[in-house]
C-alpha atoms as a PDB file:
ATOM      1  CA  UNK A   1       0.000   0.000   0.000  1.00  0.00           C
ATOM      2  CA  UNK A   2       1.459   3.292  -0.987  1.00  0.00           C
ATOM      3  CA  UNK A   3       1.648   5.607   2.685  1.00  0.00           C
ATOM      4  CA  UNK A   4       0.927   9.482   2.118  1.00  0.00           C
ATOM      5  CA  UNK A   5       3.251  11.590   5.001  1.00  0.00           C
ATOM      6  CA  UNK A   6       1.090  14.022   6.344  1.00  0.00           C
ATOM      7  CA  UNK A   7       3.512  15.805   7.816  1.00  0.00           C
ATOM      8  CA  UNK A   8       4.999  17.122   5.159  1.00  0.00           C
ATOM      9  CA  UNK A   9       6.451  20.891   4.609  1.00  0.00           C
ATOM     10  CA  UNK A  10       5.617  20.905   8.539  1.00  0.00           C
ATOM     11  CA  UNK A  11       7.691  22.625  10.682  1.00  0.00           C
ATOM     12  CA  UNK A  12       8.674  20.672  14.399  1.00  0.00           C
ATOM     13  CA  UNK A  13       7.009  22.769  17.130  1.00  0.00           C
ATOM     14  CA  UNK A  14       9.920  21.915  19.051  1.00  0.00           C
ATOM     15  CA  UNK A  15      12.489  23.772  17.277  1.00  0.00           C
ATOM     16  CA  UNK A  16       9.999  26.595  17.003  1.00  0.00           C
ATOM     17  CA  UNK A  17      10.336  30.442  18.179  1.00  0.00           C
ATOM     18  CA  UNK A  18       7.374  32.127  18.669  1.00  0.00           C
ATOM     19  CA  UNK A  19       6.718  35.399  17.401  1.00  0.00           C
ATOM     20  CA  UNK A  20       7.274  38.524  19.814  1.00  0.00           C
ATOM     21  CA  UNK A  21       4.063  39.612  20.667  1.00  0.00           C
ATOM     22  CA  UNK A  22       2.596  42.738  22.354  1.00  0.00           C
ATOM     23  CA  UNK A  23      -0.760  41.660  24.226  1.00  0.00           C
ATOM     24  CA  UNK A  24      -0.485  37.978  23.571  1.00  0.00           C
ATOM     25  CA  UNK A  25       2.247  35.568  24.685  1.00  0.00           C
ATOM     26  CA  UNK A  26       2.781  31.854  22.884  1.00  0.00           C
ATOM     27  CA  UNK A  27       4.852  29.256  24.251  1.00  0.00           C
ATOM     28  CA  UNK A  28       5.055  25.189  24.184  1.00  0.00           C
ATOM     29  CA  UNK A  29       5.122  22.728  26.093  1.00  0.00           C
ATOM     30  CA  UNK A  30       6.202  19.170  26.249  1.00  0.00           C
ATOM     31  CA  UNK A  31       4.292  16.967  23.898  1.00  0.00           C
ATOM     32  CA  UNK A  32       4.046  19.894  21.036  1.00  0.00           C
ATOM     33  CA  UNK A  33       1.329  21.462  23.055  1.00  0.00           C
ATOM     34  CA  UNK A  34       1.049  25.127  22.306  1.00  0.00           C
ATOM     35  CA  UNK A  35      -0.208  28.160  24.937  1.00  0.00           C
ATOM     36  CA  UNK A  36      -1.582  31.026  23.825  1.00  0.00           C
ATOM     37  CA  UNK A  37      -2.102  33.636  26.691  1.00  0.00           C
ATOM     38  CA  UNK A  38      -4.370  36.972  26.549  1.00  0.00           C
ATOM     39  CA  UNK A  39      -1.682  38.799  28.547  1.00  0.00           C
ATOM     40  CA  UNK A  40      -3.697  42.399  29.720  1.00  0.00           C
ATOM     41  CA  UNK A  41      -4.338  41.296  33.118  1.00  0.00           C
ATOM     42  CA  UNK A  42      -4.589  44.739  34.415  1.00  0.00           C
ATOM     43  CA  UNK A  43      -7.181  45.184  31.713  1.00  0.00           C
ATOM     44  CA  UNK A  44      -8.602  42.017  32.625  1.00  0.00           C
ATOM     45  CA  UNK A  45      -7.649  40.824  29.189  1.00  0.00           C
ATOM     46  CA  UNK A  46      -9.474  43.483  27.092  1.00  0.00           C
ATOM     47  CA  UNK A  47      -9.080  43.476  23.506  1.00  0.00           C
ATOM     48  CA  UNK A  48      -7.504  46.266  21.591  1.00  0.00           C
ATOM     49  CA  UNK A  49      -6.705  46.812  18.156  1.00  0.00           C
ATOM     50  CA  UNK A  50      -3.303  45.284  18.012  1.00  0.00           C
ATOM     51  CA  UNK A  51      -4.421  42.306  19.805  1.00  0.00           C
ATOM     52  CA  UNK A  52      -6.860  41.462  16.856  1.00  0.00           C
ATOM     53  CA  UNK A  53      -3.629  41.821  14.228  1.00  0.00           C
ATOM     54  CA  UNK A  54      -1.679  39.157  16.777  1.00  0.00           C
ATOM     55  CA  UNK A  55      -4.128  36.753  16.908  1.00  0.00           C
ATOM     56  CA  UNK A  56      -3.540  36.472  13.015  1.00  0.00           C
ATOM     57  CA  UNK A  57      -0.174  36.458  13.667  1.00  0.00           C
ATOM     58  CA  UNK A  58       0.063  33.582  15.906  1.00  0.00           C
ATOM     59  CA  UNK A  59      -1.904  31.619  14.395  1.00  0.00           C
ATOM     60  CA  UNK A  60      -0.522  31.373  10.764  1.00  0.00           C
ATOM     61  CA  UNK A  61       2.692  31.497  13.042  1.00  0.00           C
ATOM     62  CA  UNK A  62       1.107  27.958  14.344  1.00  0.00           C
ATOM     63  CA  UNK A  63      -0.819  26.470  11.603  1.00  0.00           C
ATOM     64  CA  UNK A  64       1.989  24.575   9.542  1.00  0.00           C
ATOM     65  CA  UNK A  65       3.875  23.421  12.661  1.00  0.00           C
ATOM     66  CA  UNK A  66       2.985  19.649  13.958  1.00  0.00           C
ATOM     67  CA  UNK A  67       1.264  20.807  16.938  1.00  0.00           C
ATOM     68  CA  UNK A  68      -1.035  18.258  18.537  1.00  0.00           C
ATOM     69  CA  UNK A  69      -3.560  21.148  20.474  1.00  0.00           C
ATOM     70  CA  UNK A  70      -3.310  24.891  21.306  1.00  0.00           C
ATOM     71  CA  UNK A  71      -4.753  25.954  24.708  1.00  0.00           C
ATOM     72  CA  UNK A  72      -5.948  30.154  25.382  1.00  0.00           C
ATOM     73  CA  UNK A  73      -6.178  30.841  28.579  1.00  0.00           C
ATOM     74  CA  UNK A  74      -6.275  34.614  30.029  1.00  0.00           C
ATOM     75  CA  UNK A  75      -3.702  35.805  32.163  1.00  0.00           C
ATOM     76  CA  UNK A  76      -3.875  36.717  36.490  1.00  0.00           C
ATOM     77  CA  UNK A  77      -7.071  35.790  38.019  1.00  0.00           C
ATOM     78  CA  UNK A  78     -10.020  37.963  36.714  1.00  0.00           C
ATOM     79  CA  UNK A  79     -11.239  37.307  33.636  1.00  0.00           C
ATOM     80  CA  UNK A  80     -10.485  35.038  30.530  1.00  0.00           C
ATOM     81  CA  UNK A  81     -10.694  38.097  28.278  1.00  0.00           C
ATOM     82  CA  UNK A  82     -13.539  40.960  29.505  1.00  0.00           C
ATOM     83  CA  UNK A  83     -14.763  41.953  25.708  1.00  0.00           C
ATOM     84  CA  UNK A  84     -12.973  45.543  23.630  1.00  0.00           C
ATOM     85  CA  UNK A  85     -11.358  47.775  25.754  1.00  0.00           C
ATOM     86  CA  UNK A  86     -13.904  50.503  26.449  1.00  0.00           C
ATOM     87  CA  UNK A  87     -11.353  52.803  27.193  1.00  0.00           C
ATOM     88  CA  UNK A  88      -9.657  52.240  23.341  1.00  0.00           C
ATOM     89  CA  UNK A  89     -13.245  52.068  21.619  1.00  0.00           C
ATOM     90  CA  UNK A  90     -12.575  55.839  20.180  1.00  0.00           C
ATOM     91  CA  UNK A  91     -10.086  53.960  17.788  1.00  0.00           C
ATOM     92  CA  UNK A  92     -13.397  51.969  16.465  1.00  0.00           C
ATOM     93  CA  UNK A  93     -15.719  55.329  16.316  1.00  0.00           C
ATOM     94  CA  UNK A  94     -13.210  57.592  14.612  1.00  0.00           C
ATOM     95  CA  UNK A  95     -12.698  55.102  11.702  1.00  0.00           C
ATOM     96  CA  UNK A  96     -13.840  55.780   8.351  1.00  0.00           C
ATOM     97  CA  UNK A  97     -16.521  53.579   6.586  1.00  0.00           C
ATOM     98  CA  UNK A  98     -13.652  51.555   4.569  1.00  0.00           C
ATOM     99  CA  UNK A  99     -10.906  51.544   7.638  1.00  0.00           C
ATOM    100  CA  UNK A 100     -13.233  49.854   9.694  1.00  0.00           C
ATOM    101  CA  UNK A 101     -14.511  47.156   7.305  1.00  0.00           C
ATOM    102  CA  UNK A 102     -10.630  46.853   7.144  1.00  0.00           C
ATOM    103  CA  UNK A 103     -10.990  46.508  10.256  1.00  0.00           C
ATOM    104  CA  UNK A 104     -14.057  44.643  11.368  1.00  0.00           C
ATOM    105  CA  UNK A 105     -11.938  41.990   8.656  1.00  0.00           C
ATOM    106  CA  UNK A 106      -8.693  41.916  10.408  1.00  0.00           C
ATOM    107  CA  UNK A 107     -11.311  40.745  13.687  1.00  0.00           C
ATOM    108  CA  UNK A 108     -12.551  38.414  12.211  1.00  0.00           C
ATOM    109  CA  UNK A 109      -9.740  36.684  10.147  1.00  0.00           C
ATOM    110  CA  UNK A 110      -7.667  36.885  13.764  1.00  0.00           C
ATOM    111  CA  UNK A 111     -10.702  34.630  15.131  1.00  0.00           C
ATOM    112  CA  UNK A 112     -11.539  32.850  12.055  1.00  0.00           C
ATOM    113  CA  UNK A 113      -7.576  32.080  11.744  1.00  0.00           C
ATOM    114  CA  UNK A 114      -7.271  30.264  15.203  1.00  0.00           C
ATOM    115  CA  UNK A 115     -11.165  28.180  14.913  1.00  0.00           C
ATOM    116  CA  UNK A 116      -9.312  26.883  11.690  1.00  0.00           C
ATOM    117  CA  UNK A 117      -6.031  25.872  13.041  1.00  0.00           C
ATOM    118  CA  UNK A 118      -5.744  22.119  12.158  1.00  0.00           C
ATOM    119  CA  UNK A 119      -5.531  20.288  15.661  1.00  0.00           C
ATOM    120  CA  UNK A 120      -7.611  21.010  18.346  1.00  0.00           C
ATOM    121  CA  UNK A 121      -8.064  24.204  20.218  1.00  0.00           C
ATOM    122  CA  UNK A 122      -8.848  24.677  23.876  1.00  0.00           C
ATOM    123  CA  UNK A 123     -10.389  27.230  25.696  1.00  0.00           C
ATOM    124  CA  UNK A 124      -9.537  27.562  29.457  1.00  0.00           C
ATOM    125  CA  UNK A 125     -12.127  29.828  30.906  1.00  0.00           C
ATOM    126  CA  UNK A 126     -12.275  31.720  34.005  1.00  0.00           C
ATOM    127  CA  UNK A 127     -13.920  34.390  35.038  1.00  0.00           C
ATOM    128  CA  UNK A 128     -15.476  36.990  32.388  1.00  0.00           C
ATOM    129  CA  UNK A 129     -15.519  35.586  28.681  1.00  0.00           C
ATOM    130  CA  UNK A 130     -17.574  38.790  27.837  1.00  0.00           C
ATOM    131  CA  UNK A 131     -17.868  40.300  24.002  1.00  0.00           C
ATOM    132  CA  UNK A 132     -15.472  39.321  22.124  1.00  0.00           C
ATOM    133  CA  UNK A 133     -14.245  37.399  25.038  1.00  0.00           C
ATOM    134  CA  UNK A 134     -17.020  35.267  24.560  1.00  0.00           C
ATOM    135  CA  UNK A 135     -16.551  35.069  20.623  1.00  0.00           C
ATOM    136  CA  UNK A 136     -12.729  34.145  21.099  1.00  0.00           C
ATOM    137  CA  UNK A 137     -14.182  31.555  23.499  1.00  0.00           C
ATOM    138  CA  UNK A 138     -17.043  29.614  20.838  1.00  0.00           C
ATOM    139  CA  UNK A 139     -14.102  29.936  18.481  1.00  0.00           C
ATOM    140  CA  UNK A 140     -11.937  26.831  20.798  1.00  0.00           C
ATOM    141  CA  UNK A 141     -13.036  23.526  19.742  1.00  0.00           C
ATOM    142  CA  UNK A 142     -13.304  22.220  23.711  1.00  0.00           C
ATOM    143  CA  UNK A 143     -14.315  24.979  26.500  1.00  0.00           C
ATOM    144  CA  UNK A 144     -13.411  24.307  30.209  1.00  0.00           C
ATOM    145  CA  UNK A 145     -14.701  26.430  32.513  1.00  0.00           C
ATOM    146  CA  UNK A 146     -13.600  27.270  36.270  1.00  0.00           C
ATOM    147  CA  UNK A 147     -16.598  28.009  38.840  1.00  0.00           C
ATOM    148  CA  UNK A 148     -15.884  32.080  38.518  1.00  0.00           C
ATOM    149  CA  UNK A 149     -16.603  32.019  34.472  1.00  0.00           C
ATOM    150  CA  UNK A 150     -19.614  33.449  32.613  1.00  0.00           C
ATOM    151  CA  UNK A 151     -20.533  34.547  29.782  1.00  0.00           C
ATOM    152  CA  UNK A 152     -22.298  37.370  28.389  1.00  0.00           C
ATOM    153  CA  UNK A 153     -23.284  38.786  24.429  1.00  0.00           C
ATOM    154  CA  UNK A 154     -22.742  42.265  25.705  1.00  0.00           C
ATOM    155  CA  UNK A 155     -22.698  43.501  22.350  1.00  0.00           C
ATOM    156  CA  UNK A 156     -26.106  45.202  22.894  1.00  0.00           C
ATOM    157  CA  UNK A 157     -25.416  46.823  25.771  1.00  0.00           C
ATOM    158  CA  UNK A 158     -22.609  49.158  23.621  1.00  0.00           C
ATOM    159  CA  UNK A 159     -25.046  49.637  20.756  1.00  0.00           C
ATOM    160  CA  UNK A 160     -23.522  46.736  18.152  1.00  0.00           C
ATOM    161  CA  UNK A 161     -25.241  42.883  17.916  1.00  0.00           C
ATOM    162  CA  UNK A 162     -24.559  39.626  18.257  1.00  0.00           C
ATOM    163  CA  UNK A 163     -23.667  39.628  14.494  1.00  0.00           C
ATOM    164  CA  UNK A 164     -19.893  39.839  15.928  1.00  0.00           C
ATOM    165  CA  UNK A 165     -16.439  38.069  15.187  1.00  0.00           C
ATOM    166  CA  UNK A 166     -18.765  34.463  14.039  1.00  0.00           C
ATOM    167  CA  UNK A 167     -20.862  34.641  17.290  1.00  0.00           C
ATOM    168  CA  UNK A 168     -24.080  35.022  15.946  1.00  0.00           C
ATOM    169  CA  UNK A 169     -23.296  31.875  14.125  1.00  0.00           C
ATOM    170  CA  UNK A 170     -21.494  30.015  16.973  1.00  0.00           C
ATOM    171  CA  UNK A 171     -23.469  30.321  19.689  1.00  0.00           C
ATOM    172  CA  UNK A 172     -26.990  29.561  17.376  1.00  0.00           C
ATOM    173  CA  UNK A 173     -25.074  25.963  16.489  1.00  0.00           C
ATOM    174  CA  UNK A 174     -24.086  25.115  19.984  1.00  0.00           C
ATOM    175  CA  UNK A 175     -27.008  26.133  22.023  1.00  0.00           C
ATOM    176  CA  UNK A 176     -29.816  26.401  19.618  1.00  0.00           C
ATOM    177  CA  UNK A 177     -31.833  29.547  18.278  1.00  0.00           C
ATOM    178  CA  UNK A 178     -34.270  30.028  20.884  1.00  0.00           C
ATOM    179  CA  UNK A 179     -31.547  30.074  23.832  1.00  0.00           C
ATOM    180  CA  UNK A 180     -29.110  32.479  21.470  1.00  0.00           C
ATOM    181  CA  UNK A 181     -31.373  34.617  20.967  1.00  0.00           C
ATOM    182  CA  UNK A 182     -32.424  35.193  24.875  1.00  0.00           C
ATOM    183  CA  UNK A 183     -28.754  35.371  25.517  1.00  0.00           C
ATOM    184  CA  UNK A 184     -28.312  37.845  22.650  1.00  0.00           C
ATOM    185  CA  UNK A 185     -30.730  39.851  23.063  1.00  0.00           C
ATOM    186  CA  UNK A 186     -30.859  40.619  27.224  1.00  0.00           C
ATOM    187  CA  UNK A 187     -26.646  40.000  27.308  1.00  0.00           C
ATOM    188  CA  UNK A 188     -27.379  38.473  30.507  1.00  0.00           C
ATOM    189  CA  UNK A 189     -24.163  36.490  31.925  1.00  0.00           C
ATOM    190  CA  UNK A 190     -24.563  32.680  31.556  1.00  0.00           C
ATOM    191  CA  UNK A 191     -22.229  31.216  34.676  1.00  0.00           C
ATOM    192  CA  UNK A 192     -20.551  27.957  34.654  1.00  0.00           C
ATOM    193  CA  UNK A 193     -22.718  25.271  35.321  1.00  0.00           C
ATOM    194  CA  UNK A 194     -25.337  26.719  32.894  1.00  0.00           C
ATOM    195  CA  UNK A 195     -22.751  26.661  30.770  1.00  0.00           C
ATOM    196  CA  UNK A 196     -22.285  23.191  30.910  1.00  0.00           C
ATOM    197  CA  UNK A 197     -25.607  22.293  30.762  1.00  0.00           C
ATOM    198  CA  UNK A 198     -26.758  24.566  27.619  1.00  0.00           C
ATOM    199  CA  UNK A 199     -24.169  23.011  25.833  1.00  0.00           C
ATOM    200  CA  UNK A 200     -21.841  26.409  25.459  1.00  0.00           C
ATOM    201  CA  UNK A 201     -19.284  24.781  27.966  1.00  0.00           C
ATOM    202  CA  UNK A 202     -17.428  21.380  28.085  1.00  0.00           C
ATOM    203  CA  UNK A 203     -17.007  20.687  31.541  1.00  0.00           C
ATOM    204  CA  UNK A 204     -16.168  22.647  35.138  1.00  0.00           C
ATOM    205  CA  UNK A 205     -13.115  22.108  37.057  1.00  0.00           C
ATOM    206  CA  UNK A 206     -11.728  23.770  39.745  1.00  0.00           C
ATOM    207  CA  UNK A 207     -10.116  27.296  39.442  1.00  0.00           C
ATOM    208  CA  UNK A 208      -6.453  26.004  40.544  1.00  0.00           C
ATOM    209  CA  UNK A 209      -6.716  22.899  38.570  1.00  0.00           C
ATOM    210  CA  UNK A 210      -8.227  24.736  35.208  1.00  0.00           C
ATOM    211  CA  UNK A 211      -4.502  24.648  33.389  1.00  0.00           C
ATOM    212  CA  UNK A 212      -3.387  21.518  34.457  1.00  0.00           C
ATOM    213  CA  UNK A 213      -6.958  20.038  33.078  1.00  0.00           C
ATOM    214  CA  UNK A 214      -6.050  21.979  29.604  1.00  0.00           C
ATOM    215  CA  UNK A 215      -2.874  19.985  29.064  1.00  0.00           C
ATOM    216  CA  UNK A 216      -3.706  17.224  30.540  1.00  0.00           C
ATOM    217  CA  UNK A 217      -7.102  17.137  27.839  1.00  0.00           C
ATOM    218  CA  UNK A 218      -4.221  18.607  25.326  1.00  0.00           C
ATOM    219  CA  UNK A 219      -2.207  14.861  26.288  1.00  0.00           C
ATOM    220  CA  UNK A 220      -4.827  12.968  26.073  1.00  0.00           C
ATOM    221  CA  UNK A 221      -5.755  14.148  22.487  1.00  0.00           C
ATOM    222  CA  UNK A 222      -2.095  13.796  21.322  1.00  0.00           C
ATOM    223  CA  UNK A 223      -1.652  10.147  22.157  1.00  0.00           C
ATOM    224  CA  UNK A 224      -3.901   9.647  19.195  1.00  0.00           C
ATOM    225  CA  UNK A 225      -3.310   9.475  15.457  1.00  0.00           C
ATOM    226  CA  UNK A 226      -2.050  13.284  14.012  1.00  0.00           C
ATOM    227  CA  UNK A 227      -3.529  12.685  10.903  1.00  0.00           C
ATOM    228  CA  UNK A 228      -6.796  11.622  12.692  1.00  0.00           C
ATOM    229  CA  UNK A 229      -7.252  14.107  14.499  1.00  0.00           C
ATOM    230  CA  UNK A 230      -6.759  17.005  12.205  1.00  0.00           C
ATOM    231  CA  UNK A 231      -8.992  15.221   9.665  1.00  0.00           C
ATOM    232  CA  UNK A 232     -11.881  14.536  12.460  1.00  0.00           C
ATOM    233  CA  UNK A 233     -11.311  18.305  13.240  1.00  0.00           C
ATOM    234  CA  UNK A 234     -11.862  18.982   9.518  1.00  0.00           C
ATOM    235  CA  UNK A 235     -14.871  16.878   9.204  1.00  0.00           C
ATOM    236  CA  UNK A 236     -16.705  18.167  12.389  1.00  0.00           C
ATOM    237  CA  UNK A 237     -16.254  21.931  11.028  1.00  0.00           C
ATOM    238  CA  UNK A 238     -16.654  21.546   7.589  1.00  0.00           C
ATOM    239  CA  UNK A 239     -20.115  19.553   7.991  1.00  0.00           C
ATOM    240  CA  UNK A 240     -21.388  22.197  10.240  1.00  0.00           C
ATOM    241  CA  UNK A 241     -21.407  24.164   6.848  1.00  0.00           C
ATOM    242  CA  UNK A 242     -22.204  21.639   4.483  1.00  0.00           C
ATOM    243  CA  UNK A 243     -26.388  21.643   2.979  1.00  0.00           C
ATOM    244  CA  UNK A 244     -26.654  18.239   2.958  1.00  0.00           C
ATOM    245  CA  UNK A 245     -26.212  14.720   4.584  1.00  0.00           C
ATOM    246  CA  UNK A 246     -24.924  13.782   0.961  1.00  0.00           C
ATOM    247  CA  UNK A 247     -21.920  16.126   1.380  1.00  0.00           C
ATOM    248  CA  UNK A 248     -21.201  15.542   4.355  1.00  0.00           C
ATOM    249  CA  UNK A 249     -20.448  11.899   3.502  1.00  0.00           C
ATOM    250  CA  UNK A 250     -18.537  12.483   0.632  1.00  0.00           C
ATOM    251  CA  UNK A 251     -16.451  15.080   2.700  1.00  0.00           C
ATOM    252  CA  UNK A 252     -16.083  12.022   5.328  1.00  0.00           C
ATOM    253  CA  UNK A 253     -15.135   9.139   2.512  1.00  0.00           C
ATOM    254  CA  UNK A 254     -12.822  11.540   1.307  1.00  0.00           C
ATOM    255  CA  UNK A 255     -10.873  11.948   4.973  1.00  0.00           C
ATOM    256  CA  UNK A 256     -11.221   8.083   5.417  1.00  0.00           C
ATOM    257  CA  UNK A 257      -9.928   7.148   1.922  1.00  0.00           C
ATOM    258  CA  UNK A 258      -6.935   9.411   2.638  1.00  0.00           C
ATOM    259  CA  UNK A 259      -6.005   8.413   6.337  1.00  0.00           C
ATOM    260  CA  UNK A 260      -5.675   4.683   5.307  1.00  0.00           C
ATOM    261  CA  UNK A 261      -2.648   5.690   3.268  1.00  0.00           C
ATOM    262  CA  UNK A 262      -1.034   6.890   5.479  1.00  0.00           C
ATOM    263  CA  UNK A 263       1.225   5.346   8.120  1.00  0.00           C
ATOM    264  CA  UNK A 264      -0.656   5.678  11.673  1.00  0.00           C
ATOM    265  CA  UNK A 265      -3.630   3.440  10.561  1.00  0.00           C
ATOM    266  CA  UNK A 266      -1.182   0.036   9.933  1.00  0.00           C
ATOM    267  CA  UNK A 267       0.523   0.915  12.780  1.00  0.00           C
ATOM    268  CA  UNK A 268      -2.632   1.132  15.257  1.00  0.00           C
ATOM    269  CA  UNK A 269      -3.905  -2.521  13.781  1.00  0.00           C
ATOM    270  CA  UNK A 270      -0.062  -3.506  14.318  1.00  0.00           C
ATOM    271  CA  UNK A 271      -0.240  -2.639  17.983  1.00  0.00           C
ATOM    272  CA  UNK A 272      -3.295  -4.015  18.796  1.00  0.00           C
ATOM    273  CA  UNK A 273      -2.132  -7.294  17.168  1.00  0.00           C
ATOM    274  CA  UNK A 274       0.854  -6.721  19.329  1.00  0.00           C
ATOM    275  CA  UNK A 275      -1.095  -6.025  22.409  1.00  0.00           C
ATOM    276  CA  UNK A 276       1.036  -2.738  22.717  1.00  0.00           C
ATOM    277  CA  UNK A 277       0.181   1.143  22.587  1.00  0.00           C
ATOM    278  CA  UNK A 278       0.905   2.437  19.084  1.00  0.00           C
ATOM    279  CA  UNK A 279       3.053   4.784  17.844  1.00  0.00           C
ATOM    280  CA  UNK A 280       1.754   7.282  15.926  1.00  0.00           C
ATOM    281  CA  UNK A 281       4.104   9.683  14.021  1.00  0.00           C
ATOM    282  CA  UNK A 282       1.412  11.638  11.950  1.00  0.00           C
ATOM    283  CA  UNK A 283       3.287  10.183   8.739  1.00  0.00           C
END
């Protein structure tokens, strides 16, 4: 059987430098994990203008390494990131028409770019995920939440709408029209456990265990096939868009076809022939 190697024109993660950033900071781990932390903790993570261009930057810094996960998390202890920085919104009102389309587009590719990444994304949540807090949250494949988190669509309450960085569109899919739109349109905060049980969160865990949950999730998912997991990430976000159970098969037999030529497939029937763990190399 001829094997395809996936991991080609990747870069190792391990040998990687990050990009200096202003209010974001990237690092690895062990295990080509990758941390991504909204660093404005005085600002309880606010967003400003620049922070939108870095989030492009990191991720296309990110997306043709062999990374197994990327984890955001907010820095200190108030809020996973509290929404735009009232205090820099006269940057957004003094635009022009066309400079903040320009704009509005650099937001959204920064968001769009790190939902798309090819391996998982995790969002480690505590306290406010307000705003565009919130959107950068719905935009993580897997959301943990501490006790302190909530959310809130506060886009209303500053004269915009939900229509904001993909959340309209997010938070419809994963907690259904009739609760988006009561969340939308009274930008009431939605705490932890209702989190959980609406759908918008994974799971709680407690505040001083919220990181070590993240990588230890982030672990979990890499001791799995690379090419199987980026392909199952592909699938699940593709066929959200897809019009039809039709294409959404062929975009599955088209994933399937591909993974069994390559190399982790043989070697996860090998181990389990073997009655050992497999070794999976993404190749």
């Amino acid at each position: 059987m001829t094997q395809i190697d996936t991991r080609e024109n990747m870069s190792v993660l391990s040998n990687y430098e990050p990009p200096r950033l202003e209010t974001l900071t990237l690092d690895v781990l062990e295990g080509k994990i990758a941390v991504l932390t909204i660093n404005r903790p005085d600002r309880m993570n606010s967003m400003v203008v620049k922070m939108f261009e870095e989030f492009n930057t990191a991720a296309y810094a990110l997306r043709d390494t062999d990374a197994r996960a990327l984890i955001l998390r907010g820095a200190g202890e108030r809020a996973f990131c509290a929404g735009f920085d009232l205090d820099e919104i006269s940057v957004i009102t003094e635009m022009g028409v066309r400079e903040f389309l320009k704009f509005q587009e650099t937001a959204t590719g920064g968001l769009a770019a790190l939902r798309q990444l090819p391996f998982p994304v995790i969002a480690a949540i505590h306290g406010a995920a307000s705003g565009g807090g919130m959107s950068l949250a719905l935009a993580a494949d897997i959301r943990l939440v501490a006790p302190t988190a909530k959310f809130n669509a506060a886009f209303v309450k500053v004269g915009l709408s939900v229509g904001e960085l993909g959340t309209s569109w997010q938070l419809t899919r994963l907690v259904g029209p009739g609760r988006a739109a009561e969340i939308a349109y009274t930008a009431r905060f939605v705490g932890a456990e209702e989190a959980v049980r609406i759908g918008l969160a994974n799971r709680v865990v407690p505040s001083e265990d919220l990181f070590d949950e993240a990588v230890a999730l982030a672990e979990t998912i890499a001791t799995n096939s690379p090419g199987g997991i980026r392909m199952s990430k592909r699938a699940l976000q593709r066929n959200q868009e897809v019009t039809s159970y039709a294409a959404a098969l062929e975009l599955e037999n088209r994933g399937q076809a591909l993974l069994t030529r390559c190399a982790d497939m043989p070697e996860a029937l090998a181990a389990f022939k073997e009655k050992r763990a497999p070794r999976f190399t993404g190749a």
